[in-house]
N, C-alpha and C. Protein backbone atom coordinates (compact mmCIF):
# COMPACT_ATOMS: atom_id res chain seq x y z
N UNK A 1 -47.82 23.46 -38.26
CA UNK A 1 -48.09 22.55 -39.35
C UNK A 1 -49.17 21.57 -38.94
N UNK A 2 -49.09 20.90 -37.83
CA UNK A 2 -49.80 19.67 -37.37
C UNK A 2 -51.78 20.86 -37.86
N UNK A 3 -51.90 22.16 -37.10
CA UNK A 3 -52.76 22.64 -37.26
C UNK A 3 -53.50 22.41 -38.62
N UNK A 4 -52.32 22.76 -39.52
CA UNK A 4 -53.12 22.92 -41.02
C UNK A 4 -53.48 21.31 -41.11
N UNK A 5 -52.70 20.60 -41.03
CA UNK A 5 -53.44 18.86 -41.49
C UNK A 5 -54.68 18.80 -40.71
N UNK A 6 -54.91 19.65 -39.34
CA UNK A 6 -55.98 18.98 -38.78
C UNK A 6 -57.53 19.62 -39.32
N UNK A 7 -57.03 21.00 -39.64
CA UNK A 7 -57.82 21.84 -40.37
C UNK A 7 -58.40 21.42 -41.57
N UNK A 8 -57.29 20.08 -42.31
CA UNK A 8 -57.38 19.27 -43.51
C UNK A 8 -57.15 20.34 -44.54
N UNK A 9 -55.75 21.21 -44.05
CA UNK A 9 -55.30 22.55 -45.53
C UNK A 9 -54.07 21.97 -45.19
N UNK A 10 -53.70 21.40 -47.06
CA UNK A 10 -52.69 21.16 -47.41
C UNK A 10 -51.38 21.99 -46.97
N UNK A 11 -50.41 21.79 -46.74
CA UNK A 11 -49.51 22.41 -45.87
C UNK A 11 -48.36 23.12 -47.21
N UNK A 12 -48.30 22.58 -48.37
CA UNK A 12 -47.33 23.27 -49.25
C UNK A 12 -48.51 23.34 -50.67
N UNK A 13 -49.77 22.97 -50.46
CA UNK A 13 -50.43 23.08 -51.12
C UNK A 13 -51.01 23.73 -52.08
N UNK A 14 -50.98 24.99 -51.87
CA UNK A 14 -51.54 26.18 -52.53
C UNK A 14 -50.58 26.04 -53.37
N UNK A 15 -49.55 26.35 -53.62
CA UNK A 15 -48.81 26.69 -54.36
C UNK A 15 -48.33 25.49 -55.58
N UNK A 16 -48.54 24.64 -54.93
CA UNK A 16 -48.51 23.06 -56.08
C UNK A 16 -49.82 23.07 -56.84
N UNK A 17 -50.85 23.75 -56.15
CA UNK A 17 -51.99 23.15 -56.91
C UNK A 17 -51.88 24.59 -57.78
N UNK A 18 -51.48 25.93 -57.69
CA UNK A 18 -51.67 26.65 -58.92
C UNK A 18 -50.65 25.92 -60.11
N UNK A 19 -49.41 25.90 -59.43
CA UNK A 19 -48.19 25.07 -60.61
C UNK A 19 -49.25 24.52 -61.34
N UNK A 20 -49.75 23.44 -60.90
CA UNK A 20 -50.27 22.51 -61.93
C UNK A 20 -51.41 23.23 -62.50
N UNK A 21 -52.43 23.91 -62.21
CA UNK A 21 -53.25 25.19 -62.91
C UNK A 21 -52.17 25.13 -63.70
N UNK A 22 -51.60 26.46 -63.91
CA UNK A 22 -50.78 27.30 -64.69
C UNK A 22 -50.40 26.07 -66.06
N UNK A 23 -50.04 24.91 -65.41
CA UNK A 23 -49.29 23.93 -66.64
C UNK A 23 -50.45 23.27 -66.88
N UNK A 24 -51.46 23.07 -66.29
CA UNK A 24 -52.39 22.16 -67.22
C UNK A 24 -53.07 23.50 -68.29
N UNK A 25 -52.98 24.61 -67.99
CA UNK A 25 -53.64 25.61 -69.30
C UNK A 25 -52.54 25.85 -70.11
N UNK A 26 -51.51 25.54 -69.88
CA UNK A 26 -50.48 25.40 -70.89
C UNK A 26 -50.27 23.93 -71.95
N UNK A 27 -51.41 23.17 -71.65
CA UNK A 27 -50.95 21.78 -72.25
C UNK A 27 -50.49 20.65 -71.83
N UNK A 28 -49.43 21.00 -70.53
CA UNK A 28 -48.85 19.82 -69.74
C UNK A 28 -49.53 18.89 -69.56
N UNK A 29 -48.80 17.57 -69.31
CA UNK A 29 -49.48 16.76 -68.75
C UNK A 29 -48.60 16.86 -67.27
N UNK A 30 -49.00 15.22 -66.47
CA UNK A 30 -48.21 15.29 -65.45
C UNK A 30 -46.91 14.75 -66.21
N UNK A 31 -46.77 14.18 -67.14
CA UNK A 31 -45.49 13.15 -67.93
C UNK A 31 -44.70 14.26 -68.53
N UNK A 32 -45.47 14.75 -69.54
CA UNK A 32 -44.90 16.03 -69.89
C UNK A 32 -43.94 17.14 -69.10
N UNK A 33 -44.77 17.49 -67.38
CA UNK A 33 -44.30 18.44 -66.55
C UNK A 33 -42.86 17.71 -66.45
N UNK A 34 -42.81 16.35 -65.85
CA UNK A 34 -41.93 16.04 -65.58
C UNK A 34 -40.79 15.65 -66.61
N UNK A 35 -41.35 15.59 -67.79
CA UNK A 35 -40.64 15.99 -68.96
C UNK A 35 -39.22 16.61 -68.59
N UNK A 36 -39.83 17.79 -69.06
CA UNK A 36 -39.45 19.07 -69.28
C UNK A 36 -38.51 19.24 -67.91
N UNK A 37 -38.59 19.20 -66.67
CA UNK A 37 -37.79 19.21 -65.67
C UNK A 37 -36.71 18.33 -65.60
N UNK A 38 -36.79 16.86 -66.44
CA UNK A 38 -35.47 16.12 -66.28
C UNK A 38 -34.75 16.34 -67.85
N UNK A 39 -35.15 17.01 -68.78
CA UNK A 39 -34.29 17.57 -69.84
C UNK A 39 -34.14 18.65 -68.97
N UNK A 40 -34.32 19.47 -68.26
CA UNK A 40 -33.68 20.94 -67.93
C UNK A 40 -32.52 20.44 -67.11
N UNK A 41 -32.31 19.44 -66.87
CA UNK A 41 -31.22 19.12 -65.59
C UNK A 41 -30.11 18.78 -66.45
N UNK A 42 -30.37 18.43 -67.80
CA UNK A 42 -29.25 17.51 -68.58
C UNK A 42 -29.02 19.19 -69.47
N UNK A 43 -29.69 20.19 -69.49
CA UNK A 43 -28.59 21.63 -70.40
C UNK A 43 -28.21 22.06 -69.81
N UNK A 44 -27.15 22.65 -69.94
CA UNK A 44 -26.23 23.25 -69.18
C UNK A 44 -26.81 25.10 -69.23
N UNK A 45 -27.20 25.41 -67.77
CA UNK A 45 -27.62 26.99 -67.54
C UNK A 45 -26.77 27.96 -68.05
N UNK A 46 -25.49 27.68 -68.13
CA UNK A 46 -23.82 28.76 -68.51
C UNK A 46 -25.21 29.01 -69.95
N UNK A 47 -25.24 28.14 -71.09
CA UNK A 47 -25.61 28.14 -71.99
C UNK A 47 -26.69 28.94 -72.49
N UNK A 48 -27.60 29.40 -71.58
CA UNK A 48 -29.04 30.33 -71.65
C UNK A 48 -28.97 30.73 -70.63
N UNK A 49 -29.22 32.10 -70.82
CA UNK A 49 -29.71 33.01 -69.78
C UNK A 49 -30.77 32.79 -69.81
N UNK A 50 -32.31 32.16 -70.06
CA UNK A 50 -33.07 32.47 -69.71
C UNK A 50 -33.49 30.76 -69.00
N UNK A 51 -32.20 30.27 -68.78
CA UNK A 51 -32.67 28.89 -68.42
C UNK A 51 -33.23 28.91 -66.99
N UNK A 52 -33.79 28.70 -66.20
CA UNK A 52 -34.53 28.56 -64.99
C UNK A 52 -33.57 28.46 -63.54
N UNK A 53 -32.58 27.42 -63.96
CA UNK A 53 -31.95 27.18 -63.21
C UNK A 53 -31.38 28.63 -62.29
N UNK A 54 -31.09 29.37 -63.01
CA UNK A 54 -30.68 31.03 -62.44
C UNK A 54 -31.74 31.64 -61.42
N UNK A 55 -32.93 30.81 -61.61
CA UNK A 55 -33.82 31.70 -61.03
C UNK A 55 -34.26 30.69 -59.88
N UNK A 56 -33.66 29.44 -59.64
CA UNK A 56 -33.76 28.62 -58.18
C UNK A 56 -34.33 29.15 -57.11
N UNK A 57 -34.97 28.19 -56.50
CA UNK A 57 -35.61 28.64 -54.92
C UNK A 57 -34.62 28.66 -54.45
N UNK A 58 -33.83 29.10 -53.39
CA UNK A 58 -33.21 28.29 -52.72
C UNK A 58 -33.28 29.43 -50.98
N UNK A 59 -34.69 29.91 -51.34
CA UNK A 59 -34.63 30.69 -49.63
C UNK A 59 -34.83 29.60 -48.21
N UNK A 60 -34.29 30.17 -47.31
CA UNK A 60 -34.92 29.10 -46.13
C UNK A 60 -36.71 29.01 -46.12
N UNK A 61 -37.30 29.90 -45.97
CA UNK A 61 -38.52 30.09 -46.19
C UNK A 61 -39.54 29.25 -47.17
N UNK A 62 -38.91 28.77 -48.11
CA UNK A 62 -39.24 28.80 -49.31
C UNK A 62 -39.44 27.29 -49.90
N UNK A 63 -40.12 26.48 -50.57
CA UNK A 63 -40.06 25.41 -50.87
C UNK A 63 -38.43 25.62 -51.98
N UNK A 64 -38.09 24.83 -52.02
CA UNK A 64 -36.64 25.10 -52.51
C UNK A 64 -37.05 24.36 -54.42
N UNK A 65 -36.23 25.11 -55.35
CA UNK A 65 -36.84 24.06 -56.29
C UNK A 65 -36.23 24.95 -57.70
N UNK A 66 -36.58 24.18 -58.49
CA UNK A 66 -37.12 25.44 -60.01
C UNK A 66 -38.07 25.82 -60.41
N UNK A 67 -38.35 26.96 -60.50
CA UNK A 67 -39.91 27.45 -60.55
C UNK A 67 -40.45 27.04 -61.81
N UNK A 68 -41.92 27.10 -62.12
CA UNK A 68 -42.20 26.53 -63.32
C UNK A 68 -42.86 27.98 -64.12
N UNK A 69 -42.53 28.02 -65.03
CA UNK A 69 -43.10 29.94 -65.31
C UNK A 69 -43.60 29.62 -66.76
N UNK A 70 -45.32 29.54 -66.57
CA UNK A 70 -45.92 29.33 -67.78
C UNK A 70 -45.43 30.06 -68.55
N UNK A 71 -44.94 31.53 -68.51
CA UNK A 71 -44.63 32.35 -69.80
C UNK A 71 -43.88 32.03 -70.74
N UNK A 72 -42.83 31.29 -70.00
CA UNK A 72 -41.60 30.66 -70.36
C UNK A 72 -42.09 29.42 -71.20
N UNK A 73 -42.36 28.70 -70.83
CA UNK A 73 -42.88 27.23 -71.36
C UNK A 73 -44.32 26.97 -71.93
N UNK A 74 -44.69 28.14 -71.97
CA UNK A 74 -46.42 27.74 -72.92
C UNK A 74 -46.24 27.22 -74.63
N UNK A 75 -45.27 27.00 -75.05
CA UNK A 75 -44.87 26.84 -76.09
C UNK A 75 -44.60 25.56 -76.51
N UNK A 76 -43.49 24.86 -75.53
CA UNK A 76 -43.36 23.31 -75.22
C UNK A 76 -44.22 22.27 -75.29
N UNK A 77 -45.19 22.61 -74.95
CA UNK A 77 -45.85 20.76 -75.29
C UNK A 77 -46.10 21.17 -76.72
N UNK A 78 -46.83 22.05 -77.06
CA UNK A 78 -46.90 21.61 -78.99
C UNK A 78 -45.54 21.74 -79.44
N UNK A 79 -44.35 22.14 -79.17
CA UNK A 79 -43.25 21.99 -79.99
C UNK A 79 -42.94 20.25 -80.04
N UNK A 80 -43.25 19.80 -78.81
CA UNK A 80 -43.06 18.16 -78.75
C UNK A 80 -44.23 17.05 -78.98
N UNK A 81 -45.22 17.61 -78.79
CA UNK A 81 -46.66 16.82 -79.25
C UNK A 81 -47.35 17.28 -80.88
N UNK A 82 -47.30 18.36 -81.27
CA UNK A 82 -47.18 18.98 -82.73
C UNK A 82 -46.46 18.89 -83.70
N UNK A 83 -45.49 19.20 -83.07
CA UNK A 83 -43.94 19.65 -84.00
C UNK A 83 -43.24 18.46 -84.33
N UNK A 84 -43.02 17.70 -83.46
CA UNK A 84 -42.66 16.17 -83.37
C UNK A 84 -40.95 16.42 -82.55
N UNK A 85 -40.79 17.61 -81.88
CA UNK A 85 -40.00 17.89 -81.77
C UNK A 85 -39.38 17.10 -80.44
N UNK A 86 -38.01 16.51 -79.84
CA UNK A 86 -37.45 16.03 -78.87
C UNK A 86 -37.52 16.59 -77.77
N UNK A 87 -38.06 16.43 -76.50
CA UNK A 87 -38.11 17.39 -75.76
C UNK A 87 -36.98 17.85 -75.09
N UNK A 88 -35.64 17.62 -75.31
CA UNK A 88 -34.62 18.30 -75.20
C UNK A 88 -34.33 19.34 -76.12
N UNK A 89 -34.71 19.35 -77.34
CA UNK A 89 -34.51 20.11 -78.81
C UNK A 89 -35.98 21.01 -78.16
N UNK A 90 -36.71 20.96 -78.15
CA UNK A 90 -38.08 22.13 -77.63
C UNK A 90 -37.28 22.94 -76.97
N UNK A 91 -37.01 22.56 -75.57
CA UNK A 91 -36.23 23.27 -74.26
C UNK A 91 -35.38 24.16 -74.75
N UNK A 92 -34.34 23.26 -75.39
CA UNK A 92 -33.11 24.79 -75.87
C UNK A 92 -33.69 25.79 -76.98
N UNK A 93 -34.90 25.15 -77.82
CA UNK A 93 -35.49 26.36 -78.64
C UNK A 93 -36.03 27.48 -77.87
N UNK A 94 -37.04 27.03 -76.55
CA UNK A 94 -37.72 27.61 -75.85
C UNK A 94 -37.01 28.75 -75.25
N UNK A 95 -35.74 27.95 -74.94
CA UNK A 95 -34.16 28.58 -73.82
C UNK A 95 -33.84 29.98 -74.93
N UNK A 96 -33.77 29.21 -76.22
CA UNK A 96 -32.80 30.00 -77.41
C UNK A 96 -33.69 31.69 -77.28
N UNK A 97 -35.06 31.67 -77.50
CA UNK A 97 -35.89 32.74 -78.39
C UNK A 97 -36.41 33.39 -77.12
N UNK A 98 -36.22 33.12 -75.97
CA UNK A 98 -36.87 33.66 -74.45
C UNK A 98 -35.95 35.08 -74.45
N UNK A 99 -36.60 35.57 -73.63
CA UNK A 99 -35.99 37.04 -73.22
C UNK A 99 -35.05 36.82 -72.17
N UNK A 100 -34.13 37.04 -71.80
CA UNK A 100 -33.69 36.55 -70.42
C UNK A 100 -33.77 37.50 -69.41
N UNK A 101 -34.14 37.34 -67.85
CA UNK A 101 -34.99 37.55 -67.21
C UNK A 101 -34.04 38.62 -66.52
């Protein structure tokens, strides 16, 4: 690790900076991203199969987390910036009409 800082390469980097790719061509903001992640904590996963939570990091290897999967959520910011919709009410629509994985 010490290598990559000295090299000046972000050490979990790559992979944060596509996340945010992927969600800024989806609309996100950073308020928005984080949106959407603290309504996902308040639905309950039993409830959707296609809710995220099922699909957790949780390898040793692995940054541990919920993944963010534009396919899933390209829909969300205009359901809540368009639609006028709650971004808890987006989420379970998003949850409702998804394929589950």
């Amino acid at each position: 690790m010490s290598e990559a800082v000295t090299r000046g390469t972000p050490v979990a980097g790559p992979d944060w900076a596509r996340t945010a790719d992927q969600a800024r061509a989806c609309g996100f903001t950073p308020v928005l991203y984080r949106s959407l992640f603290q309504v996902l904590r308040s639905i309950d996963p039993v409830s959707f199969t296609s809710h995220p939570h099922h699909r957790r990091i949780a390898y040793r290897n692995y940054v541990p987390g919920t993944p963010f999967e534009p396919e899933l959520w390209h829909e969300w910011p205009r359901l809540v910036l368009n639609d006028g919709c709650a971004p808890g009410t987006a989420a379970e629509l998003v949850l409702l009409f998804a394929k589950s994985r």
